[in-house]
ModelCIF file with pLDDT and N, C-alpha, C, O atoms, coordinates in Angstrom:
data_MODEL
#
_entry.id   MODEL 
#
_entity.id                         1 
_entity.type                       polymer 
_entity.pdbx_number_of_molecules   1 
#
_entity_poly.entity_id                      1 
_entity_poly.type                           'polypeptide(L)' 
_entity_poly.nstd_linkage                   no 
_entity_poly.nstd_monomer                   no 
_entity_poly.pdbx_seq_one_letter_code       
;(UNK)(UNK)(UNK)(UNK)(UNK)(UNK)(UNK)(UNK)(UNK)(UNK)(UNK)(UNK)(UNK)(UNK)(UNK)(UNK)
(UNK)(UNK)(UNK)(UNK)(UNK)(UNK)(UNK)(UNK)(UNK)(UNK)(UNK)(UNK)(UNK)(UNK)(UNK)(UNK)
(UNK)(UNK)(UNK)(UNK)(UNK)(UNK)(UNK)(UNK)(UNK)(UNK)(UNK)(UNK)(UNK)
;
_entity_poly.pdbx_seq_one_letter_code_can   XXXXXXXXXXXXXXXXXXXXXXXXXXXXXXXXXXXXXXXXXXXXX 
_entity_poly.pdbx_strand_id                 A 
#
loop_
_entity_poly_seq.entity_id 
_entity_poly_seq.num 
_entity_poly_seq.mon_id 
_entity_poly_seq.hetero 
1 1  UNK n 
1 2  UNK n 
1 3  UNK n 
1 4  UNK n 
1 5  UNK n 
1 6  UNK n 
1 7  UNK n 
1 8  UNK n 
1 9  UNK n 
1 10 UNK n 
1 11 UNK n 
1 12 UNK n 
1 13 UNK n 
1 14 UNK n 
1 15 UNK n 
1 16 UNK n 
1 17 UNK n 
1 18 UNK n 
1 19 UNK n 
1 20 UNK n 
1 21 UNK n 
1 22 UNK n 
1 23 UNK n 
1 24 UNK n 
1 25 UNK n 
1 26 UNK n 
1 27 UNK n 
1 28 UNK n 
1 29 UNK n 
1 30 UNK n 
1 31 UNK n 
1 32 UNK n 
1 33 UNK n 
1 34 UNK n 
1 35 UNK n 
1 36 UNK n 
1 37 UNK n 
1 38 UNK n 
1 39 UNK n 
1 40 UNK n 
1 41 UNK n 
1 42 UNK n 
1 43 UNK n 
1 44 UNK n 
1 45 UNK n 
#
_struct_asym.id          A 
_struct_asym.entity_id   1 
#
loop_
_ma_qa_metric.id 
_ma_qa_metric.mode 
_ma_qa_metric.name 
_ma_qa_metric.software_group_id 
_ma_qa_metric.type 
1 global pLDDT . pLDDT 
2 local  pLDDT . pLDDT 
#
_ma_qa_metric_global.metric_id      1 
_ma_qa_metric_global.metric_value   88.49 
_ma_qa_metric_global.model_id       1 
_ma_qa_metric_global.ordinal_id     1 
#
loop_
_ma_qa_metric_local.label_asym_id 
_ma_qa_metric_local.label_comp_id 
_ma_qa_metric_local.label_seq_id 
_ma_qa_metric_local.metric_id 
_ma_qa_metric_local.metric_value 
_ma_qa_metric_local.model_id 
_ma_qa_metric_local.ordinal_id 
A UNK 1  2 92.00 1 1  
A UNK 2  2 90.00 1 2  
A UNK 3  2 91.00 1 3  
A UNK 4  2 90.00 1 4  
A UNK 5  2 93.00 1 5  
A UNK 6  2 91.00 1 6  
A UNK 7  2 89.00 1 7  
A UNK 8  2 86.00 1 8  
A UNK 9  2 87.00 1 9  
A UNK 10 2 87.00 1 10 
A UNK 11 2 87.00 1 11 
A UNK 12 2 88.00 1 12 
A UNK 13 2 87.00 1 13 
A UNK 14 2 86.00 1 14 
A UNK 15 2 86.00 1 15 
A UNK 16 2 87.00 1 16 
A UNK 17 2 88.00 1 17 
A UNK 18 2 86.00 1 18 
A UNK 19 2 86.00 1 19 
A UNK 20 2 85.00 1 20 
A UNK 21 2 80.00 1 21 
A UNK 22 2 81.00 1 22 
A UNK 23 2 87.00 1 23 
A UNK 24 2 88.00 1 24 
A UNK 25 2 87.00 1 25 
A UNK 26 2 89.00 1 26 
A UNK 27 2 91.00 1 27 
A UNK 28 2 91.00 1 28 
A UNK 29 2 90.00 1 29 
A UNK 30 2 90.00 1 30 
A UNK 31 2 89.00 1 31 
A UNK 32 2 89.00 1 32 
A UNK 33 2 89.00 1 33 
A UNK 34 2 88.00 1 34 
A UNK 35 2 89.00 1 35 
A UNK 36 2 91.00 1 36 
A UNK 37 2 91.00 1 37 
A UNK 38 2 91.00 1 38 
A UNK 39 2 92.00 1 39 
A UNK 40 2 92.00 1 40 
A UNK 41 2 92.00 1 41 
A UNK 42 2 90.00 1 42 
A UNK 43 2 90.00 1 43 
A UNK 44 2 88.00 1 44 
A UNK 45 2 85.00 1 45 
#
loop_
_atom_site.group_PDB 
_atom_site.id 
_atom_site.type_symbol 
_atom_site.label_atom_id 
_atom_site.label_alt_id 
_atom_site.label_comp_id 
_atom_site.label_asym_id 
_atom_site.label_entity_id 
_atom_site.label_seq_id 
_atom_site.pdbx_PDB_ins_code 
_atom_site.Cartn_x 
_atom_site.Cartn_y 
_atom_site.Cartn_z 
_atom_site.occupancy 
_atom_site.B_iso_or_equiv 
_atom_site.pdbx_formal_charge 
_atom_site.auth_seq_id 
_atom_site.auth_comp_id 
_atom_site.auth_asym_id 
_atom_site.auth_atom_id 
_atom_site.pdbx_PDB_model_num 
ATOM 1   N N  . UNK A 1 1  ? -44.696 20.683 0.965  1.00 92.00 ? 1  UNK A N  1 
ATOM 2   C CA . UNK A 1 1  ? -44.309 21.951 0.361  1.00 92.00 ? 1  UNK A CA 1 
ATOM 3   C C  . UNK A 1 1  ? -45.559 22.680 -0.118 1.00 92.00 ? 1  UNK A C  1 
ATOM 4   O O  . UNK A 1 1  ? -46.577 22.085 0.235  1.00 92.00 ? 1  UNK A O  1 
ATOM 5   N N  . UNK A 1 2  ? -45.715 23.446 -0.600 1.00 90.00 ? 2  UNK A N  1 
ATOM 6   C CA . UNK A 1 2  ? -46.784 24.342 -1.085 1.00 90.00 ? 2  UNK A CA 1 
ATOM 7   C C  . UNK A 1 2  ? -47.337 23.899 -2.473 1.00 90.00 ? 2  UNK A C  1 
ATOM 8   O O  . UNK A 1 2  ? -48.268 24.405 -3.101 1.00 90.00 ? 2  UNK A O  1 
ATOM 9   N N  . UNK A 1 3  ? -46.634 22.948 -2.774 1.00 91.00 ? 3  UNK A N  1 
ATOM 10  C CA . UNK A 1 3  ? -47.500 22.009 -3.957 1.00 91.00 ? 3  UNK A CA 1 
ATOM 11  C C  . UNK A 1 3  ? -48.330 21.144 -3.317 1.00 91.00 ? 3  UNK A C  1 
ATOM 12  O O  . UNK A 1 3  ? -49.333 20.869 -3.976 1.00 91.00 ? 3  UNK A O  1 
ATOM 13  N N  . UNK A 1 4  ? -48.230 20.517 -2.030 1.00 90.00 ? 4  UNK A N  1 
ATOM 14  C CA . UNK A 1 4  ? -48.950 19.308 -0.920 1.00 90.00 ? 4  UNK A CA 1 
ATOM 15  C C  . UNK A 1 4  ? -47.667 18.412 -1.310 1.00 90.00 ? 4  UNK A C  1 
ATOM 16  O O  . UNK A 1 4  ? -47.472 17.714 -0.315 1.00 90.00 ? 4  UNK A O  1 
ATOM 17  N N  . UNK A 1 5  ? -47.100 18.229 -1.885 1.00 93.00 ? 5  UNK A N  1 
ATOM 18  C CA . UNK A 1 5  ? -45.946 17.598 -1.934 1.00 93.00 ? 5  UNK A CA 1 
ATOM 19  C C  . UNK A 1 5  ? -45.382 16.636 -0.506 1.00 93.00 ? 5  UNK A C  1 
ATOM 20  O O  . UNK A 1 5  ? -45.304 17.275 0.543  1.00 93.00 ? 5  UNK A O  1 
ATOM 21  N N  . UNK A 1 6  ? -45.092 15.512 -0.474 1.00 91.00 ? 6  UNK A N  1 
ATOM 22  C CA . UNK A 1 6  ? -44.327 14.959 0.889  1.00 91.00 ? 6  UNK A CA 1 
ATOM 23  C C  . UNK A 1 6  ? -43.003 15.209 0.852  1.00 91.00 ? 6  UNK A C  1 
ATOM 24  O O  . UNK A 1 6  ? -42.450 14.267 0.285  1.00 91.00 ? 6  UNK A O  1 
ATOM 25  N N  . UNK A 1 7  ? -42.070 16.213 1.264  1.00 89.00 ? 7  UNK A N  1 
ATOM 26  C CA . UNK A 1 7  ? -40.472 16.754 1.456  1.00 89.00 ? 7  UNK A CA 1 
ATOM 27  C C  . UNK A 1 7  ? -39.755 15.981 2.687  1.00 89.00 ? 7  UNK A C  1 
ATOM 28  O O  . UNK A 1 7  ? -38.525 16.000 2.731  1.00 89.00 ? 7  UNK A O  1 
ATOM 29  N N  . UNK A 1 8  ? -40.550 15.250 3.764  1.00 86.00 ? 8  UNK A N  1 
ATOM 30  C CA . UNK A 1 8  ? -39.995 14.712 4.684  1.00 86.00 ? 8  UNK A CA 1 
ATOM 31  C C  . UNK A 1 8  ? -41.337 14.395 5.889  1.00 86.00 ? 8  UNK A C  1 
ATOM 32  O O  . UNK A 1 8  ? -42.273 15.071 6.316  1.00 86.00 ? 8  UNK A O  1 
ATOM 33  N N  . UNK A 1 9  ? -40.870 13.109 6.113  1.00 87.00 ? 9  UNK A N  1 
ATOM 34  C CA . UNK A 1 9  ? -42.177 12.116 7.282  1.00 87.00 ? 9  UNK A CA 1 
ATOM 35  C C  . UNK A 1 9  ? -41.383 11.101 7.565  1.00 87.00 ? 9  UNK A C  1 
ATOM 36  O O  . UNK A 1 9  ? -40.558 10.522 6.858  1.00 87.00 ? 9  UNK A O  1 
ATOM 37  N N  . UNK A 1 10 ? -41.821 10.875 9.061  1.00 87.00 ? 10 UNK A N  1 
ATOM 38  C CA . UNK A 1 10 ? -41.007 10.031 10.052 1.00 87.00 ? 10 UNK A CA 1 
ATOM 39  C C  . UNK A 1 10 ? -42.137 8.988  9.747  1.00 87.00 ? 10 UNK A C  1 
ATOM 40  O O  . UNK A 1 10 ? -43.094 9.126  8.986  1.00 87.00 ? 10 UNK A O  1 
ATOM 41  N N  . UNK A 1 11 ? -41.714 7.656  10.709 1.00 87.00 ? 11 UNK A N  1 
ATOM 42  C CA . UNK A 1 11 ? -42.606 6.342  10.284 1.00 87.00 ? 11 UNK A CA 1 
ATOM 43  C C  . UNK A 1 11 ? -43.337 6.123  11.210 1.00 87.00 ? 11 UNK A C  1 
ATOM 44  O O  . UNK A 1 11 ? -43.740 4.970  11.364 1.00 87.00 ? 11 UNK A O  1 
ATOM 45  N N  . UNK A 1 12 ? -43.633 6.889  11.880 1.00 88.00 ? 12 UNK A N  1 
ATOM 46  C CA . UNK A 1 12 ? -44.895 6.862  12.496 1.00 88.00 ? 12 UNK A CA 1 
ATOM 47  C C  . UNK A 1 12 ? -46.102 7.349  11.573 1.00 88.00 ? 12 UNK A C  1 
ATOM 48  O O  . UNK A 1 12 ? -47.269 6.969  11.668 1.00 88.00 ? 12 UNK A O  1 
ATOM 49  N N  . UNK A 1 13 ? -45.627 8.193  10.735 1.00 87.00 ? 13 UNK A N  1 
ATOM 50  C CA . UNK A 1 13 ? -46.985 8.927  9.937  1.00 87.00 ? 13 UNK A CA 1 
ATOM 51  C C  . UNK A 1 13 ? -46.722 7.897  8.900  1.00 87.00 ? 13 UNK A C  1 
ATOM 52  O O  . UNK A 1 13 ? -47.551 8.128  8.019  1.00 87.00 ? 13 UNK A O  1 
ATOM 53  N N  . UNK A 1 14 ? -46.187 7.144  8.640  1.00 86.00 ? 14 UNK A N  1 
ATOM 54  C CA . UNK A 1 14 ? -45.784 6.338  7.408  1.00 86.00 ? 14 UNK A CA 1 
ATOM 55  C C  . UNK A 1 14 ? -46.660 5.237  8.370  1.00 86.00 ? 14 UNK A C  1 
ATOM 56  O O  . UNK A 1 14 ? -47.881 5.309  8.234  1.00 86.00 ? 14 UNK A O  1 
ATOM 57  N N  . UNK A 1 15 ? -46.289 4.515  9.056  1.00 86.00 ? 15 UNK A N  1 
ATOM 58  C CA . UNK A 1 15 ? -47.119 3.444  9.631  1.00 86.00 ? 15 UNK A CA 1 
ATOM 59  C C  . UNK A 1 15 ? -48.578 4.006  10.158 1.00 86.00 ? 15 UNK A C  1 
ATOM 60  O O  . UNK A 1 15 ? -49.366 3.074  10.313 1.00 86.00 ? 15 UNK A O  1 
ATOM 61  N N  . UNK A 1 16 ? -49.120 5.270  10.465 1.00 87.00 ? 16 UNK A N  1 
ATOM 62  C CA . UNK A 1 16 ? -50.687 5.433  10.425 1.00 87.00 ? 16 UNK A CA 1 
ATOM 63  C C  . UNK A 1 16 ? -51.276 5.779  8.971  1.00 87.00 ? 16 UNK A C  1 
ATOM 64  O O  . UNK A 1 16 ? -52.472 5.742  8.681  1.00 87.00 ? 16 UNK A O  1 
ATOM 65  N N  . UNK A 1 17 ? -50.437 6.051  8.288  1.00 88.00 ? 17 UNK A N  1 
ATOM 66  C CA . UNK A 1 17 ? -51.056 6.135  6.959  1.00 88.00 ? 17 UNK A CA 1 
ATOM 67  C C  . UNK A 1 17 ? -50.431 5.235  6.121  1.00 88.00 ? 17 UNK A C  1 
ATOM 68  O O  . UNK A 1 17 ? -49.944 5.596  5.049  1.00 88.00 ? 17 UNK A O  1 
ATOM 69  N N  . UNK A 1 18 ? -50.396 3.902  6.579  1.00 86.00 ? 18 UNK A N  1 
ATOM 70  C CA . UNK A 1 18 ? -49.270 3.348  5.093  1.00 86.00 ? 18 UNK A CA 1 
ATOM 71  C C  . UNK A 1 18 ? -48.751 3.746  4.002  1.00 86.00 ? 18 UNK A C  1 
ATOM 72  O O  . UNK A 1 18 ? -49.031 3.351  2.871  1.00 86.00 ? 18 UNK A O  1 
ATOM 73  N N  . UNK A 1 19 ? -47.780 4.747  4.389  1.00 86.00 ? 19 UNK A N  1 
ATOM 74  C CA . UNK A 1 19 ? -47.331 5.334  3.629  1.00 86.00 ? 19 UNK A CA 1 
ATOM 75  C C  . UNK A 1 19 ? -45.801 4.406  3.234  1.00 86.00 ? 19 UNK A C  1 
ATOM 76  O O  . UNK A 1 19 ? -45.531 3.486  4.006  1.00 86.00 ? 19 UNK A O  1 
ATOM 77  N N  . UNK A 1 20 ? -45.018 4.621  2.263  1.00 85.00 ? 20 UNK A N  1 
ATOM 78  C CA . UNK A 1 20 ? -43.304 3.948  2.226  1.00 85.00 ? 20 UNK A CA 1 
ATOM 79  C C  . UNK A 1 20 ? -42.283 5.718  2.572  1.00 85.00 ? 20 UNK A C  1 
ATOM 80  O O  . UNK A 1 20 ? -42.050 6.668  1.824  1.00 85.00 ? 20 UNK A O  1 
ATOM 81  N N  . UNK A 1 21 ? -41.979 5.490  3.822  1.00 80.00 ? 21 UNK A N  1 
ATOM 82  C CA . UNK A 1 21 ? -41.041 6.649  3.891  1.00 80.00 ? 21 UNK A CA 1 
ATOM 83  C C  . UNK A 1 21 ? -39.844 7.049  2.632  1.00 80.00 ? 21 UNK A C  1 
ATOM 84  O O  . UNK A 1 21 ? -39.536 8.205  2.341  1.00 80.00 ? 21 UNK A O  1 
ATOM 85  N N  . UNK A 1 22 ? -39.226 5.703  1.933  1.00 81.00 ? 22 UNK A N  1 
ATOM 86  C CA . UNK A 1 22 ? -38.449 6.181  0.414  1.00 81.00 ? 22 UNK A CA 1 
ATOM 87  C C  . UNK A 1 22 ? -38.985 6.500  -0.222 1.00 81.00 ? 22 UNK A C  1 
ATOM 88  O O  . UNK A 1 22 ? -38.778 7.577  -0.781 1.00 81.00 ? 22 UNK A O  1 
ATOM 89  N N  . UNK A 1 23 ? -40.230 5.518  -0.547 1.00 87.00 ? 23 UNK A N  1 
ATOM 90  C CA . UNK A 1 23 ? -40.779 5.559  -2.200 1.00 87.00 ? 23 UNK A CA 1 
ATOM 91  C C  . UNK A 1 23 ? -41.273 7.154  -2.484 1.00 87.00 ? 23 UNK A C  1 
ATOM 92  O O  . UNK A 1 23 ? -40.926 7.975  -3.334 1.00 87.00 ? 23 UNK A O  1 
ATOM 93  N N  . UNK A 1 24 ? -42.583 7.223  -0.984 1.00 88.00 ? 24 UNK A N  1 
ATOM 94  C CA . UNK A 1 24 ? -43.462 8.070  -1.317 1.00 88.00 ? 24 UNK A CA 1 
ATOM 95  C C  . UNK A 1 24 ? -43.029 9.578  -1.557 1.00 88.00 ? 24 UNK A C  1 
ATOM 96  O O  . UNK A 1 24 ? -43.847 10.362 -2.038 1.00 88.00 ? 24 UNK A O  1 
ATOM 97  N N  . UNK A 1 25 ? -41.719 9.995  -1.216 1.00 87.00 ? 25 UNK A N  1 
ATOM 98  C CA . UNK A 1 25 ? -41.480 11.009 -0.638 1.00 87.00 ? 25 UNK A CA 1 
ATOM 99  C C  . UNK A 1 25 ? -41.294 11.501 -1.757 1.00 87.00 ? 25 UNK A C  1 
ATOM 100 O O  . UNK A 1 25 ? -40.729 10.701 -2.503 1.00 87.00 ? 25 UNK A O  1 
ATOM 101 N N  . UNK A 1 26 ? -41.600 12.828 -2.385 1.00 89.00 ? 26 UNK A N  1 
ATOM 102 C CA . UNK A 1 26 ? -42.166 13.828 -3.610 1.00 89.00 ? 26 UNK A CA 1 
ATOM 103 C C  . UNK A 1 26 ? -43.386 13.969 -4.187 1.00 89.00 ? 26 UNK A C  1 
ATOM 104 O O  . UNK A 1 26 ? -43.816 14.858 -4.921 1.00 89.00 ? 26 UNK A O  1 
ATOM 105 N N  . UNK A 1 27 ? -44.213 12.350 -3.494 1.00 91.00 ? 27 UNK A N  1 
ATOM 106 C CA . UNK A 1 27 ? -45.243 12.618 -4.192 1.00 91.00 ? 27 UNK A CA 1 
ATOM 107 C C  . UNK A 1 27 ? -46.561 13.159 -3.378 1.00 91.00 ? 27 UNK A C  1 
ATOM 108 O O  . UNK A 1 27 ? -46.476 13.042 -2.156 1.00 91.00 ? 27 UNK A O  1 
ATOM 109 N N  . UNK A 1 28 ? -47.802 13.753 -3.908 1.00 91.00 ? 28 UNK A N  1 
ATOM 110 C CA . UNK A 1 28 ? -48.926 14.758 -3.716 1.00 91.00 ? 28 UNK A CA 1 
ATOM 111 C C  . UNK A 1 28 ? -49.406 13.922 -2.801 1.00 91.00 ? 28 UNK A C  1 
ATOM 112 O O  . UNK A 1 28 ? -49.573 12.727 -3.042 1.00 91.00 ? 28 UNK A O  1 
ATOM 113 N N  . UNK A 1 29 ? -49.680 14.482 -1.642 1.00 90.00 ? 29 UNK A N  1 
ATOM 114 C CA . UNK A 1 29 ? -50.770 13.814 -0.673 1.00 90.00 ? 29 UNK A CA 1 
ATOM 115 C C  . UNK A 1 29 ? -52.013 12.924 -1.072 1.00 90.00 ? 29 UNK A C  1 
ATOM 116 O O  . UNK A 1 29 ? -52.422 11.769 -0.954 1.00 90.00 ? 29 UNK A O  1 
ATOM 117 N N  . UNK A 1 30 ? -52.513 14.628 -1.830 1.00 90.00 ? 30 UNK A N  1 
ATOM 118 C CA . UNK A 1 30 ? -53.947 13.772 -2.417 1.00 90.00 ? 30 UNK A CA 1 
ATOM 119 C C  . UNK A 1 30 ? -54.051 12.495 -2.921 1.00 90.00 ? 30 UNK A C  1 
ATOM 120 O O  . UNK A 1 30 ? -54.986 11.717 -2.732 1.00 90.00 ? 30 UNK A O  1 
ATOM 121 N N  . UNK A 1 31 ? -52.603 12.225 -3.865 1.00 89.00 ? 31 UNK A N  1 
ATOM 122 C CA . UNK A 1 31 ? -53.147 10.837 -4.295 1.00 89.00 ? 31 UNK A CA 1 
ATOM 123 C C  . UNK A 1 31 ? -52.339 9.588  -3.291 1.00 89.00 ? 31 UNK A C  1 
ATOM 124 O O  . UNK A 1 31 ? -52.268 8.408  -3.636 1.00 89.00 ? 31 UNK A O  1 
ATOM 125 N N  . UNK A 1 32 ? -51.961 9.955  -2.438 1.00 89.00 ? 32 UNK A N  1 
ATOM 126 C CA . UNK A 1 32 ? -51.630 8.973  -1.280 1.00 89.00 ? 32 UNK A CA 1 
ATOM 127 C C  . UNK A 1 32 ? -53.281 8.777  -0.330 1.00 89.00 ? 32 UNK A C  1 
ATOM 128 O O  . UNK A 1 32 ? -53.964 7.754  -0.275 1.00 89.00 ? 32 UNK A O  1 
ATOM 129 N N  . UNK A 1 33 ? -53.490 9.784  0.162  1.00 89.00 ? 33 UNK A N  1 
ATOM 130 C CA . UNK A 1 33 ? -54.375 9.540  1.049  1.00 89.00 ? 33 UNK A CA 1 
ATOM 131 C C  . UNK A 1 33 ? -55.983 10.373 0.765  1.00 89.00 ? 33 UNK A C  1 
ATOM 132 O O  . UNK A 1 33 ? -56.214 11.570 0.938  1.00 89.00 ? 33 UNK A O  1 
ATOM 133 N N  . UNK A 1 34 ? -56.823 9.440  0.346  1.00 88.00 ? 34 UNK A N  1 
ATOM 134 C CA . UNK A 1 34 ? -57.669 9.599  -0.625 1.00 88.00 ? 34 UNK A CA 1 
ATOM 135 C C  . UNK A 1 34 ? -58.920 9.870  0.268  1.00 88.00 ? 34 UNK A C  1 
ATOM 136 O O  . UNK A 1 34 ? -59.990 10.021 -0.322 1.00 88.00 ? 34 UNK A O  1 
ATOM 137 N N  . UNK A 1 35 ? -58.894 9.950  1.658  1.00 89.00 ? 35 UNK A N  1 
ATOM 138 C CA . UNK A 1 35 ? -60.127 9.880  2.477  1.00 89.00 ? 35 UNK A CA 1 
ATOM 139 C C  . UNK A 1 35 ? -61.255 10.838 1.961  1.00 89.00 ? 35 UNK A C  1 
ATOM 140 O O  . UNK A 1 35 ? -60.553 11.636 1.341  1.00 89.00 ? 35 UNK A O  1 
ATOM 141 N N  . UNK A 1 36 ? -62.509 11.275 1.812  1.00 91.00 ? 36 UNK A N  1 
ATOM 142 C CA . UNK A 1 36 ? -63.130 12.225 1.897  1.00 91.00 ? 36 UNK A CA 1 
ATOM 143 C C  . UNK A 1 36 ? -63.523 13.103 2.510  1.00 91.00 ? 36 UNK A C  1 
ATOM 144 O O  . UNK A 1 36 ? -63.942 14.180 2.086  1.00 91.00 ? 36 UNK A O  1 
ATOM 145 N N  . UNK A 1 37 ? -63.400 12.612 3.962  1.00 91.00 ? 37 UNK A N  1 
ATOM 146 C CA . UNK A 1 37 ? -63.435 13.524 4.915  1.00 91.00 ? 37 UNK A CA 1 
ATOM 147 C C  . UNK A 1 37 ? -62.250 14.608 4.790  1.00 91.00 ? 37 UNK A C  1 
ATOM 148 O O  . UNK A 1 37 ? -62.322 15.837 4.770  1.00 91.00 ? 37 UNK A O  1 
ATOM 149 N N  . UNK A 1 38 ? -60.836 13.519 4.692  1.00 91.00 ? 38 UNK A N  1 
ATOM 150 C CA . UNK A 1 38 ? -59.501 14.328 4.805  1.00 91.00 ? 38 UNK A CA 1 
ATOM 151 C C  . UNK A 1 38 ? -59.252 15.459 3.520  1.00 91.00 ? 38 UNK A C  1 
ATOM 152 O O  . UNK A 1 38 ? -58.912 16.633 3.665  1.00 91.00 ? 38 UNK A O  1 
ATOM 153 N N  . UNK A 1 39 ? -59.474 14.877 2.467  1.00 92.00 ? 39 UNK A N  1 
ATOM 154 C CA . UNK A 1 39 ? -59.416 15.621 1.772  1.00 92.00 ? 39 UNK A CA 1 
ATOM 155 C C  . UNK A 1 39 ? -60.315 16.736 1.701  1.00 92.00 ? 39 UNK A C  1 
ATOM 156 O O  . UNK A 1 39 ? -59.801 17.770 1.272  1.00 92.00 ? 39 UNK A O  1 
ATOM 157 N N  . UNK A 1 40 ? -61.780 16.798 2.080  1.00 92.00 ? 40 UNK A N  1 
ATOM 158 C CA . UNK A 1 40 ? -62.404 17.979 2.219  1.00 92.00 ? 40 UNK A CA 1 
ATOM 159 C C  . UNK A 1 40 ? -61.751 19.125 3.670  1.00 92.00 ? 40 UNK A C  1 
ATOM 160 O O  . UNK A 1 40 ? -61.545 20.317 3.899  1.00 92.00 ? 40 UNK A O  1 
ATOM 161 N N  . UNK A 1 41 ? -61.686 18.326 4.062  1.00 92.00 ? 41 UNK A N  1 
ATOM 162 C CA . UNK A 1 41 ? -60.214 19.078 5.365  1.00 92.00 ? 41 UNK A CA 1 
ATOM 163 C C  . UNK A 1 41 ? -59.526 19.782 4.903  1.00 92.00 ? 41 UNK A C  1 
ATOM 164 O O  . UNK A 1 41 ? -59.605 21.001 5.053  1.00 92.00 ? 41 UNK A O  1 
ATOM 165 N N  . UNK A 1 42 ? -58.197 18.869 3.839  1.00 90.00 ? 42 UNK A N  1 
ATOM 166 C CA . UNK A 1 42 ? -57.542 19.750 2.700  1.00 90.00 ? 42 UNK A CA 1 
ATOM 167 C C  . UNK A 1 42 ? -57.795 21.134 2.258  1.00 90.00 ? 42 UNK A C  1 
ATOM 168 O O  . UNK A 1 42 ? -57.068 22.120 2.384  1.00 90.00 ? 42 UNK A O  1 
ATOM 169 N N  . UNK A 1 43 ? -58.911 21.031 1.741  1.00 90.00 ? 43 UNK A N  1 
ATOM 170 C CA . UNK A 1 43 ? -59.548 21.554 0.397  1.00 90.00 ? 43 UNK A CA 1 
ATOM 171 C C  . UNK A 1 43 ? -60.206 23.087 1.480  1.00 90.00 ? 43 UNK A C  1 
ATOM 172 O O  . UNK A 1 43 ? -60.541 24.017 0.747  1.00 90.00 ? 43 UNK A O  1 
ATOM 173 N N  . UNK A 1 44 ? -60.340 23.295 2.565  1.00 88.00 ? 44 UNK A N  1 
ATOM 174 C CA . UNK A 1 44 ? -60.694 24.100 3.483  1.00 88.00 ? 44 UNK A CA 1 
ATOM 175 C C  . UNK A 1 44 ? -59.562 25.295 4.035  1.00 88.00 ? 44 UNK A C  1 
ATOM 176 O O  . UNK A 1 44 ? -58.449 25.280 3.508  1.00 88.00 ? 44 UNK A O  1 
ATOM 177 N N  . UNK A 1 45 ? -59.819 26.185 4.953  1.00 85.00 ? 45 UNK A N  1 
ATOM 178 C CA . UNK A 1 45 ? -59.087 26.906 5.526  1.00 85.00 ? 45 UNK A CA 1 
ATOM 179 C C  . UNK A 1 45 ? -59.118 26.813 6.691  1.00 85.00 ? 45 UNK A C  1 
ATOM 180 O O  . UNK A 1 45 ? -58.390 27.523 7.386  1.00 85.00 ? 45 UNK A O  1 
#
């Protein structure tokens, strides 16, 4: 969502990012997936 929020992910993106498709879902990317590269990705246009 426009917060970075997770609203919905299939388990494929859950199994390349170990993510839990129940648990994770509302919470902020950023603090799921902490890369530096990715997040300067993020943080870009």
């Amino acid at each position: 969502d426009s917060a970075e929020r997770i609203i919905l992910c299939n388990q494929a993106v859950a199994d390349h990012l170990r993510f839990d498709v129940k648990r994770d879902l509302g919470q902020h990317l950023r603090n799921l997936l902490r890369d530096p590269a990715f997040i300067a990705y993020l943080n870009g246009s």
